[in-house]
Protein backbone atom coordinates (compact mmCIF):
# COMPACT_ATOMS: atom_id res chain seq x y z
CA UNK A 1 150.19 58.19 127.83
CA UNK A 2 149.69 57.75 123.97
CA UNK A 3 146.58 56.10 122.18
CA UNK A 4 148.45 54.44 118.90
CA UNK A 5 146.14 55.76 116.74
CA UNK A 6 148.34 59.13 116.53
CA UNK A 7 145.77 61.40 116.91
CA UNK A 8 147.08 64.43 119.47
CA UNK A 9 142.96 64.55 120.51
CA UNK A 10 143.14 61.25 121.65
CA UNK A 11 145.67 61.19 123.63
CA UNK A 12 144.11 64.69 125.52
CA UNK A 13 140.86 63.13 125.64
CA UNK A 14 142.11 59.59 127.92
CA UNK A 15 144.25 62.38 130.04
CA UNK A 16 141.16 63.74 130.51
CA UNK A 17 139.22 60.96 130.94
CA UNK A 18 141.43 59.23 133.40
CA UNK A 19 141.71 62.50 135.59
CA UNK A 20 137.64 62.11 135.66
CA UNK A 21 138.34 58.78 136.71
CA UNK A 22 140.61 59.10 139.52
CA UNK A 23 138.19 62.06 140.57
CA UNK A 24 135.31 59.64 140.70
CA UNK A 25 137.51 57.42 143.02
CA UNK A 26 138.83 60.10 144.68
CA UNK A 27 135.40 61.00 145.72
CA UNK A 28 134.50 57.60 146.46
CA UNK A 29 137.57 57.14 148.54
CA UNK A 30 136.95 59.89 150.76
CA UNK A 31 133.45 58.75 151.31
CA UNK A 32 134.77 55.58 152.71
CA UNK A 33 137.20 57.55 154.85
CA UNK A 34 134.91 59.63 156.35
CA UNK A 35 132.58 56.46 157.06
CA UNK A 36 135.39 54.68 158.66
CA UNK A 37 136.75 57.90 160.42
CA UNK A 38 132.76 57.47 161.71
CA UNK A 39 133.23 54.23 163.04
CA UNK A 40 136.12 55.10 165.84
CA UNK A 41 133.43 57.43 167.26
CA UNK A 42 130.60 55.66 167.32
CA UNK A 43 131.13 51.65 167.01
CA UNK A 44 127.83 50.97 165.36
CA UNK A 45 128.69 47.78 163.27
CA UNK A 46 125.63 47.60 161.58
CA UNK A 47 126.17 51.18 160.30
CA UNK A 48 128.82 50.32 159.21
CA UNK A 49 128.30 47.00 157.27
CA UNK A 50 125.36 48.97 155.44
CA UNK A 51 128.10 51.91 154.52
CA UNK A 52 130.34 49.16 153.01
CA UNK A 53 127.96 47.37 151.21
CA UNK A 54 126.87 51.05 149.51
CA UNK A 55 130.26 51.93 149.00
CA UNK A 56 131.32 48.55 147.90
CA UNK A 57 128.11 49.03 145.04
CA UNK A 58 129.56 51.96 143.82
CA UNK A 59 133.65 50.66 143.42
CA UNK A 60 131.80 47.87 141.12
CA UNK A 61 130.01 50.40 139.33
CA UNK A 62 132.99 53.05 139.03
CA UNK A 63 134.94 49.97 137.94
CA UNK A 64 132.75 48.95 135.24
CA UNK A 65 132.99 52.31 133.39
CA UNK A 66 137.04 52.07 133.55
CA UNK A 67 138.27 52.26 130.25
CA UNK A 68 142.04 51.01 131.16
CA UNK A 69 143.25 50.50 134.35
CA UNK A 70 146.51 52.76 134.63
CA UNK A 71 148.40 52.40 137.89
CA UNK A 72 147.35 55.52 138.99
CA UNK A 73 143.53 54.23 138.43
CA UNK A 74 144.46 50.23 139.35
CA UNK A 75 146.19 51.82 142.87
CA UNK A 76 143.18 53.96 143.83
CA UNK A 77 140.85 51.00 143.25
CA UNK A 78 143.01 48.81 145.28
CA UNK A 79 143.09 51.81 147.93
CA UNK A 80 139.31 51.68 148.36
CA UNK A 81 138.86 47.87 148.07
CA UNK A 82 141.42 47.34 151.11
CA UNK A 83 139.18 50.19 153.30
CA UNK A 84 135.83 48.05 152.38
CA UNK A 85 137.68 44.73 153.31
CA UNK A 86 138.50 46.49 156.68
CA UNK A 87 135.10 47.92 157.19
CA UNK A 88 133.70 44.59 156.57
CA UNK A 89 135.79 42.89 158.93
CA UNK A 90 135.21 45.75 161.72
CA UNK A 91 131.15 44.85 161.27
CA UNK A 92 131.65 41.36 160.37
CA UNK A 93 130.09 41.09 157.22
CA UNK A 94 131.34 39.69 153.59
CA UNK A 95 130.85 40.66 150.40
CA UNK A 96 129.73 38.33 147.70
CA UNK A 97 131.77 37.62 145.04
C-alpha cells in the first residue's frame, strides 16, 4: 500500500502500523477463541455473556484507534464481531448498539 504523499517513510510506517493492528486483533481474536473453546467444556452462560461483553469493549476500542480499514484489518474485525455475536447468542445476551 502507498500513502500519496510520496514519502518512502510513509508508506513503511502504515505497513507497520497495520501489522500492529492486525496483531492487536490477532490477540484479541484468540482471546475470544479461547473463551469460546471454554464454553464447550463448561456451559456457564453467564461466564460467558461477561467474556463477550469484555471482549466486545475491547473490538470498540481496537476499532476506534484504526487508522484505515484494509481488508486484511476490515476481515479480522468482522472475524471477531461474528465470534461475539455467537457468544452472545450461546448466553443469551445482546449488545447495545
Amino acid at each position: 500500500m502507498n500513502i500519496s504523499n510520496g514519502n518512502m517513510n510513509s508508506t513503511f510506517s502504515f505497513d507497520a502500523w497495520e501489522k500492529s493492528a492486525l496483531s492487536e486483533l490477532d490477540t484479541l481474536q484468540t482471546l475470544v477463541s479461547k473463551a469460546l473453546m471454554k464454553y464447550q467444556s463448561n456451559t456457564d452462560k453467564t461466564a460467558l455473556g461477561e467474556s463477550a461483553n469484555r471482549y466486545m469493549g475491547e473490538l470498540r476500542t481496537a476499532v476506534t484507534r484504526i487508522l484505515k480499514a484494509t481488508p486484511a484489518i476490515q476481515q479480522k474485525v468482522d472475524d471477531i464481531a461474528d465470534m461475539l455475536l455467537l457468544m452472545a447468542h450461546f448466553s443469551g445476551i445482546t449488545f447495545d448498539e
